[in-house]
C-alpha atoms as a PDB file:
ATOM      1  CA  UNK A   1     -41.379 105.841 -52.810  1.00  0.00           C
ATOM      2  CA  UNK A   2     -38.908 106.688 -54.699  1.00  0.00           C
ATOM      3  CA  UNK A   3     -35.649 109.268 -54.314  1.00  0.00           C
ATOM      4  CA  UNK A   4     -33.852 111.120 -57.064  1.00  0.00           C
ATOM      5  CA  UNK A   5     -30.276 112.468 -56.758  1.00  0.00           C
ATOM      6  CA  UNK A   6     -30.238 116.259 -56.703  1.00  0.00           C
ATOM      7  CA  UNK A   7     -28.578 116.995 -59.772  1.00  0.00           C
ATOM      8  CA  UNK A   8     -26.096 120.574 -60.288  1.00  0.00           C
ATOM      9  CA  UNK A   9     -27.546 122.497 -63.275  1.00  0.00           C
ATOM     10  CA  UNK A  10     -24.149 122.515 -66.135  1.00  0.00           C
ATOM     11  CA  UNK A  11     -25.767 125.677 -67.633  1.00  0.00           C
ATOM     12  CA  UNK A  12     -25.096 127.941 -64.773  1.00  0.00           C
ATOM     13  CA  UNK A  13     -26.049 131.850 -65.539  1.00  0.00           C
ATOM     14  CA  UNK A  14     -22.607 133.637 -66.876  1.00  0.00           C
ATOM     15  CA  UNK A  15     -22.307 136.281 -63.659  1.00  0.00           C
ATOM     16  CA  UNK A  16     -19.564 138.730 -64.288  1.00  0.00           C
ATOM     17  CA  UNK A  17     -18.577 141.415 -62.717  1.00  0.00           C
ATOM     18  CA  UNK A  18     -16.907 145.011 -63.069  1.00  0.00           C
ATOM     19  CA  UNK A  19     -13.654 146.060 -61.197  1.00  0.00           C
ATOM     20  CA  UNK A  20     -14.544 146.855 -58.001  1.00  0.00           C
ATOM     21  CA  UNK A  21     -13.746 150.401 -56.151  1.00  0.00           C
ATOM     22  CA  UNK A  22     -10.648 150.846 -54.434  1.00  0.00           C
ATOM     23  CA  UNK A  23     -11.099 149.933 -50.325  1.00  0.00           C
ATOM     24  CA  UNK A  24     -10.012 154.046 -49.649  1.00  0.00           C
ATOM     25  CA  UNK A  25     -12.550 155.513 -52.057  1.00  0.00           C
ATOM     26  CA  UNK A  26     -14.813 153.092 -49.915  1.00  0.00           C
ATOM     27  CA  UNK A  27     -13.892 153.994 -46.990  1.00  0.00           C
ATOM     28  CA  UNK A  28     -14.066 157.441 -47.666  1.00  0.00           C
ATOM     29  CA  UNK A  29     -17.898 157.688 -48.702  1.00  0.00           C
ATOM     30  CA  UNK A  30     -18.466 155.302 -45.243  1.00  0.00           C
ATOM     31  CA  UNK A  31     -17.100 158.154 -43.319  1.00  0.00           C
ATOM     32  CA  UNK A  32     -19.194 160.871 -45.073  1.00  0.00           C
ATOM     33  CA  UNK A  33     -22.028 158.240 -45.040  1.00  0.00           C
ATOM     34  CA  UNK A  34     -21.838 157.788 -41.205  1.00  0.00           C
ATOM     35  CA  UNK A  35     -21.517 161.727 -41.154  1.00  0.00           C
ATOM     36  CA  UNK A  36     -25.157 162.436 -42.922  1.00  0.00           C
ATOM     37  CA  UNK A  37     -26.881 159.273 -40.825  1.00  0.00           C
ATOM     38  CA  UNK A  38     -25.396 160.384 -37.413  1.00  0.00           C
ATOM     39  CA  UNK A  39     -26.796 163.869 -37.790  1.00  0.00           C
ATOM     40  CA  UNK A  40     -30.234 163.366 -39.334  1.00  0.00           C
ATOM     41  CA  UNK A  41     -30.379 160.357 -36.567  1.00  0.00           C
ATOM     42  CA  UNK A  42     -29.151 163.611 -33.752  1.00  0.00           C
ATOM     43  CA  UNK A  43     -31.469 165.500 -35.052  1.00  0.00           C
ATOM     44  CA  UNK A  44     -34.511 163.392 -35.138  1.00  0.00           C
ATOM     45  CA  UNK A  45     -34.216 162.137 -31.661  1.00  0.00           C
ATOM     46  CA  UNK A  46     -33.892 165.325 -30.346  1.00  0.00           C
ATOM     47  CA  UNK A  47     -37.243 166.083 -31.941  1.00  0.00           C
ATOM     48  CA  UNK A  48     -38.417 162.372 -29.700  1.00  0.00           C
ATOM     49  CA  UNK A  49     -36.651 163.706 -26.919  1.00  0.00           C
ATOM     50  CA  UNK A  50     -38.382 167.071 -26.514  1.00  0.00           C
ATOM     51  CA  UNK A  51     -41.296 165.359 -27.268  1.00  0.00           C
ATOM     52  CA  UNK A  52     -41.273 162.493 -24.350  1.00  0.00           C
ATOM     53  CA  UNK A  53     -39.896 165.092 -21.779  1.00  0.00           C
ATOM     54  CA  UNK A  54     -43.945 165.944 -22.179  1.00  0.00           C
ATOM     55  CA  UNK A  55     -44.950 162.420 -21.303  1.00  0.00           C
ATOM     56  CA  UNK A  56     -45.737 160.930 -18.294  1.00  0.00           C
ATOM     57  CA  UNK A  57     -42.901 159.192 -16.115  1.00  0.00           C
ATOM     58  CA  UNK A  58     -43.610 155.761 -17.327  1.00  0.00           C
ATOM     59  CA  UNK A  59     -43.749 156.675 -20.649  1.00  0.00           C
ATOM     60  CA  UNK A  60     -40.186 158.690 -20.325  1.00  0.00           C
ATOM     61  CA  UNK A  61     -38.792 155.550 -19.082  1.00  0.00           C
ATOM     62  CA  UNK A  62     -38.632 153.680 -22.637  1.00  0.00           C
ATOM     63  CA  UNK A  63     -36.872 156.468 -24.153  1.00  0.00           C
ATOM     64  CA  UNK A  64     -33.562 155.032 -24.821  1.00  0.00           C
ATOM     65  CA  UNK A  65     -35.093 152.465 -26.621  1.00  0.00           C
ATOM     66  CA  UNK A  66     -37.391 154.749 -28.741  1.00  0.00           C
ATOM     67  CA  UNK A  67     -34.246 156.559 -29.317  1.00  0.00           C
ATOM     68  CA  UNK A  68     -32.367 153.563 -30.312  1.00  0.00           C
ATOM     69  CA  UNK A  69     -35.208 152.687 -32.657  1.00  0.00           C
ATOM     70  CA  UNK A  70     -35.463 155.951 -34.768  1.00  0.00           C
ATOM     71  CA  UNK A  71     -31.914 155.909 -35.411  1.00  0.00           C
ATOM     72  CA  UNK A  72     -31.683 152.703 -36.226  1.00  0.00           C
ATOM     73  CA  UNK A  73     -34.596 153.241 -38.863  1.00  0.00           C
ATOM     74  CA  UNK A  74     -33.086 156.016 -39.873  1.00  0.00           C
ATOM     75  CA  UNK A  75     -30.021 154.636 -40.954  1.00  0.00           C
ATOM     76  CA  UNK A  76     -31.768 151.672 -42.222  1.00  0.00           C
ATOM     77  CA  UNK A  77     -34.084 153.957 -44.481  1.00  0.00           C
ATOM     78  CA  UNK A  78     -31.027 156.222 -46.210  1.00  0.00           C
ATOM     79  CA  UNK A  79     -28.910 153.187 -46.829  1.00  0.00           C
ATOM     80  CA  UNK A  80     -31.956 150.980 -48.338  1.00  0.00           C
ATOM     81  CA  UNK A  81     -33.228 154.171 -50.152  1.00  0.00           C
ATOM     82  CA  UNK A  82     -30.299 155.293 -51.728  1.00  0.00           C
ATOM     83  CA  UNK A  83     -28.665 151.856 -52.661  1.00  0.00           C
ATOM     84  CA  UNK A  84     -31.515 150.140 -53.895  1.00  0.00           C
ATOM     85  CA  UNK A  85     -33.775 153.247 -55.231  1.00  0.00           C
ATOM     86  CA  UNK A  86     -30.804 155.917 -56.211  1.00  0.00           C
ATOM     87  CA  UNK A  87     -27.718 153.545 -57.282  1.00  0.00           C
ATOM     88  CA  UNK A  88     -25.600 154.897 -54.357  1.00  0.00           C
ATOM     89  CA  UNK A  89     -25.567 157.136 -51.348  1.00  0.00           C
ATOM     90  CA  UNK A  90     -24.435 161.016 -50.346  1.00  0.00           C
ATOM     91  CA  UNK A  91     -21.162 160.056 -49.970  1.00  0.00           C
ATOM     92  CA  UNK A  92     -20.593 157.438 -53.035  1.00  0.00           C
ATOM     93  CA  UNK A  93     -21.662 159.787 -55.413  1.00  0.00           C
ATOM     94  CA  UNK A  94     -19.148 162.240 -53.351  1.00  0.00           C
ATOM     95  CA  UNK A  95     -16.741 159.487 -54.727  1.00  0.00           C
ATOM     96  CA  UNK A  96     -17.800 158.696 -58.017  1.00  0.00           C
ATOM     97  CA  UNK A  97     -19.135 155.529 -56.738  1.00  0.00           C
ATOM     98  CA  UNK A  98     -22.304 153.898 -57.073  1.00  0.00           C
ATOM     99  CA  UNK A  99     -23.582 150.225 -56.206  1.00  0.00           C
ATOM    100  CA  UNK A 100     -24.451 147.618 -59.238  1.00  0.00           C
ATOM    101  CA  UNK A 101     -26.095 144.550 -59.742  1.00  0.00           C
ATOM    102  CA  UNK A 102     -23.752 141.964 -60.568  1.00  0.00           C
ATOM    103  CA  UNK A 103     -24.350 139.912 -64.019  1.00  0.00           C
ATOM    104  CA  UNK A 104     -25.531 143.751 -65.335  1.00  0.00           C
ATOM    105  CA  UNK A 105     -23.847 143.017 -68.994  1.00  0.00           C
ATOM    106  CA  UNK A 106     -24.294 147.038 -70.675  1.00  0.00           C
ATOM    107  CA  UNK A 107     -25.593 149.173 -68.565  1.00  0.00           C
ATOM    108  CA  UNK A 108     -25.403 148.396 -65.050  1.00  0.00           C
ATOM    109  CA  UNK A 109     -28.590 148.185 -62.886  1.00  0.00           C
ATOM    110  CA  UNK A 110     -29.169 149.197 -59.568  1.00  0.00           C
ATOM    111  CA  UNK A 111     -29.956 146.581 -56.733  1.00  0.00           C
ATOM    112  CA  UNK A 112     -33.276 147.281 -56.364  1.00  0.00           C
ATOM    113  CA  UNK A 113     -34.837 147.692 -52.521  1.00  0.00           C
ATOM    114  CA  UNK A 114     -35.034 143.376 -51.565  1.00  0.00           C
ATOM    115  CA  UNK A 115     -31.146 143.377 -52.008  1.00  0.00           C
ATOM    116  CA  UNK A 116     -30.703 146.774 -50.986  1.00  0.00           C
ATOM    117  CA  UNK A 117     -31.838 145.471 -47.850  1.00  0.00           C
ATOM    118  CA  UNK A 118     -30.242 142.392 -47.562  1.00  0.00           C
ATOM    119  CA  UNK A 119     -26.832 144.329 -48.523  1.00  0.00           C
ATOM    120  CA  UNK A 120     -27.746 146.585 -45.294  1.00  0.00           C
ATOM    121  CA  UNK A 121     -28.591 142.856 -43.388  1.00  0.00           C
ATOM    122  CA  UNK A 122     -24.658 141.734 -44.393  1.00  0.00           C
ATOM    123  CA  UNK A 123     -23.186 144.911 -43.677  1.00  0.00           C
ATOM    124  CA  UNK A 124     -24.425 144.746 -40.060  1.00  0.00           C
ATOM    125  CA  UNK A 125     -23.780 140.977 -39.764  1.00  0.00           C
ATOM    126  CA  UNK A 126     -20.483 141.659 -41.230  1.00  0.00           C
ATOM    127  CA  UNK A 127     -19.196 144.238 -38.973  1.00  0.00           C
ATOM    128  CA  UNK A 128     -20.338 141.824 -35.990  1.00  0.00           C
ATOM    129  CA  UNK A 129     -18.203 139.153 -37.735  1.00  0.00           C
ATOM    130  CA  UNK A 130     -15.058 140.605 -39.908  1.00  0.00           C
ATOM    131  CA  UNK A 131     -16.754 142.343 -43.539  1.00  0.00           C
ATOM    132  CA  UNK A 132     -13.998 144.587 -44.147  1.00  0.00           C
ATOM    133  CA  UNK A 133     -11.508 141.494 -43.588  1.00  0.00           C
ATOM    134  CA  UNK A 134     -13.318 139.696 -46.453  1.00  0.00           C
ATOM    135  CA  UNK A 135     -12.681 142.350 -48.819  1.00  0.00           C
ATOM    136  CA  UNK A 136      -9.103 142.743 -48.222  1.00  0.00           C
ATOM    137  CA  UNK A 137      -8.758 138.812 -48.694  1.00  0.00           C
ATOM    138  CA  UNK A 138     -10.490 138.965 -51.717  1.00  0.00           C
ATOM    139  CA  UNK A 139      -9.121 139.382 -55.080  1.00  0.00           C
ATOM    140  CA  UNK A 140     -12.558 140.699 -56.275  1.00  0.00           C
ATOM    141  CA  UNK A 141     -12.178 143.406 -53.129  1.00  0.00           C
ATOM    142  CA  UNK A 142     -16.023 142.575 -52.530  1.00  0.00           C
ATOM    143  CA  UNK A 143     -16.951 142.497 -48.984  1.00  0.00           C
ATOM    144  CA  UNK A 144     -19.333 139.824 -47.019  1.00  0.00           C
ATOM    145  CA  UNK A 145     -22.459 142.184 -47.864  1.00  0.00           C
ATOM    146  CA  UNK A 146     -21.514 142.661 -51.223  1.00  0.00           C
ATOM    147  CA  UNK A 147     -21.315 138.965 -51.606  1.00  0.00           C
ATOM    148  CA  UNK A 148     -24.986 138.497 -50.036  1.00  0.00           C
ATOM    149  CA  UNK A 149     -26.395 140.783 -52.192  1.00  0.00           C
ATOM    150  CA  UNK A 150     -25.114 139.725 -55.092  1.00  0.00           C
ATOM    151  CA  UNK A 151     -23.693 144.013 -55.782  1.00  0.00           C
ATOM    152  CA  UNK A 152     -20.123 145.395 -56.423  1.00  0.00           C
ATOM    153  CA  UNK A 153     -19.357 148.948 -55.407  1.00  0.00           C
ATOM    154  CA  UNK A 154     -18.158 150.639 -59.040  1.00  0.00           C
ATOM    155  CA  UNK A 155     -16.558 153.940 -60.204  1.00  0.00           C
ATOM    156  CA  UNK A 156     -19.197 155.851 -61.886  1.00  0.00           C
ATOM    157  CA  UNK A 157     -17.384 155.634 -64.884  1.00  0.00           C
ATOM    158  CA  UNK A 158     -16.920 152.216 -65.613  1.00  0.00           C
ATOM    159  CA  UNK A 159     -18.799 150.187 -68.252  1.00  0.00           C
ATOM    160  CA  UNK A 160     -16.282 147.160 -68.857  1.00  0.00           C
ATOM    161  CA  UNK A 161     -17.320 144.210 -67.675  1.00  0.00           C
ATOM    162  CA  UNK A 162     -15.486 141.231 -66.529  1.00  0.00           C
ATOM    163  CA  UNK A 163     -16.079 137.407 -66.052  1.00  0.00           C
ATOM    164  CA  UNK A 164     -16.647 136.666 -62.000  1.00  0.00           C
ATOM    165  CA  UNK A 165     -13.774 133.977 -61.215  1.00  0.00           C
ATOM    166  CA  UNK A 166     -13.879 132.098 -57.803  1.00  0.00           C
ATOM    167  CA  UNK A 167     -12.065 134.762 -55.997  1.00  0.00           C
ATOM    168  CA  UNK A 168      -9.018 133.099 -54.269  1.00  0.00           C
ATOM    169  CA  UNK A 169      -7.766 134.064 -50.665  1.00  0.00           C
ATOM    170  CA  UNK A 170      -4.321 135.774 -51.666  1.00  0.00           C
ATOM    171  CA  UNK A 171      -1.407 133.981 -50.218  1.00  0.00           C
ATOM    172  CA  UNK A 172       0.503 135.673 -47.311  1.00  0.00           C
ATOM    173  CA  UNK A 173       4.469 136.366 -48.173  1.00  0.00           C
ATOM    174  CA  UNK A 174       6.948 136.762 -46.290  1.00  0.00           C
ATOM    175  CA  UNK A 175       6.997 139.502 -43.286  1.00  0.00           C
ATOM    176  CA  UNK A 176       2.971 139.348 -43.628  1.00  0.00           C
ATOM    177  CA  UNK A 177       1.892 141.619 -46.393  1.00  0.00           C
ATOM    178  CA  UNK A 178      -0.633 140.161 -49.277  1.00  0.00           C
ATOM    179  CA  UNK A 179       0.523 139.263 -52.410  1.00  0.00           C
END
């Protein structure tokens, strides 16, 4: 029997990737984002709601968690859809933002649905953990689901690319701001 070393590939792929979005344009397409989910999720389950109120007794007693689970697929569904089919959501292209695959060397590419869905997958994780933390650490200003998924959030206009460094935590000065 006999064991090899695992050897590290020299002739890595060259990733790069574009200047990320500023955190408030961000944060600003999240709120419209949450906006748009939040009603078509209202809306839907009060469409399952006035249809269990018909249902027997038993069946009225799992509503919460029918309720639970069409909003949660809806959510799932716009976010997925949009970011992996459509580039971005309501509320990025509200922005001027849109969602790229990283390594994308002329014209940027969308995610595609696999890491559309995985990006969803870290940006759930990551708000159980600290996402948004991440990105303000970051040089790169790439958050934990951004990282997963291998995407950068991107101005619309943007077509410069840039070589993808090891992104460094910043160091803290004095009196606690970032560098």
């Amino acid at each position: 029997m006999s064991t090899k070393a695992a050897s590290i590939p020299r002739d890595l792929p060259d990733r790069r990737v574009p200047p990320a979005a500023p955190p408030s344009l961000r944060l600003g397409a999240a709120v419209i984002d949450a906006t748009i989910v939040a009603t078509l999720a209202l809306v839907a389950c009060f469409g399952v709601h006035l249809i269990v109120i018909f249902l027997p007794e038993r069946a009225a007693a799992a509503e919460s968690v029918v309720l639970f689970t069409v909003g949660t697929l809806i959510a799932a569904a716009y976010f997925v859809y949009a970011w992996g089919y459509e580039g971005a959501t309501l509320g990025q292209r509200m922005f001027g933002l849109r969602v790229v695959q990283l390594g994308s060397d002329e014209e940027p590419q969308r995610i595609g649905m696999r890491k559309a869905f995985l990006r969803l997958a870290g940006l759930v994780l990551g708000l159980v953990v600290f996402d948004v933390l991440v990105a303000f650490l970051r040089s790169d200003r790439r958050a934990l689901h951004d990282l997963m998924a291998e995407s950068v959030v991107v101005p619309q206009g943007r077509r410069e690319v840039v070589r993808e460094e090891k992104a460094p935590l910043r160091p803290i000065r004095k009196g606690g701001r970032y560098a």
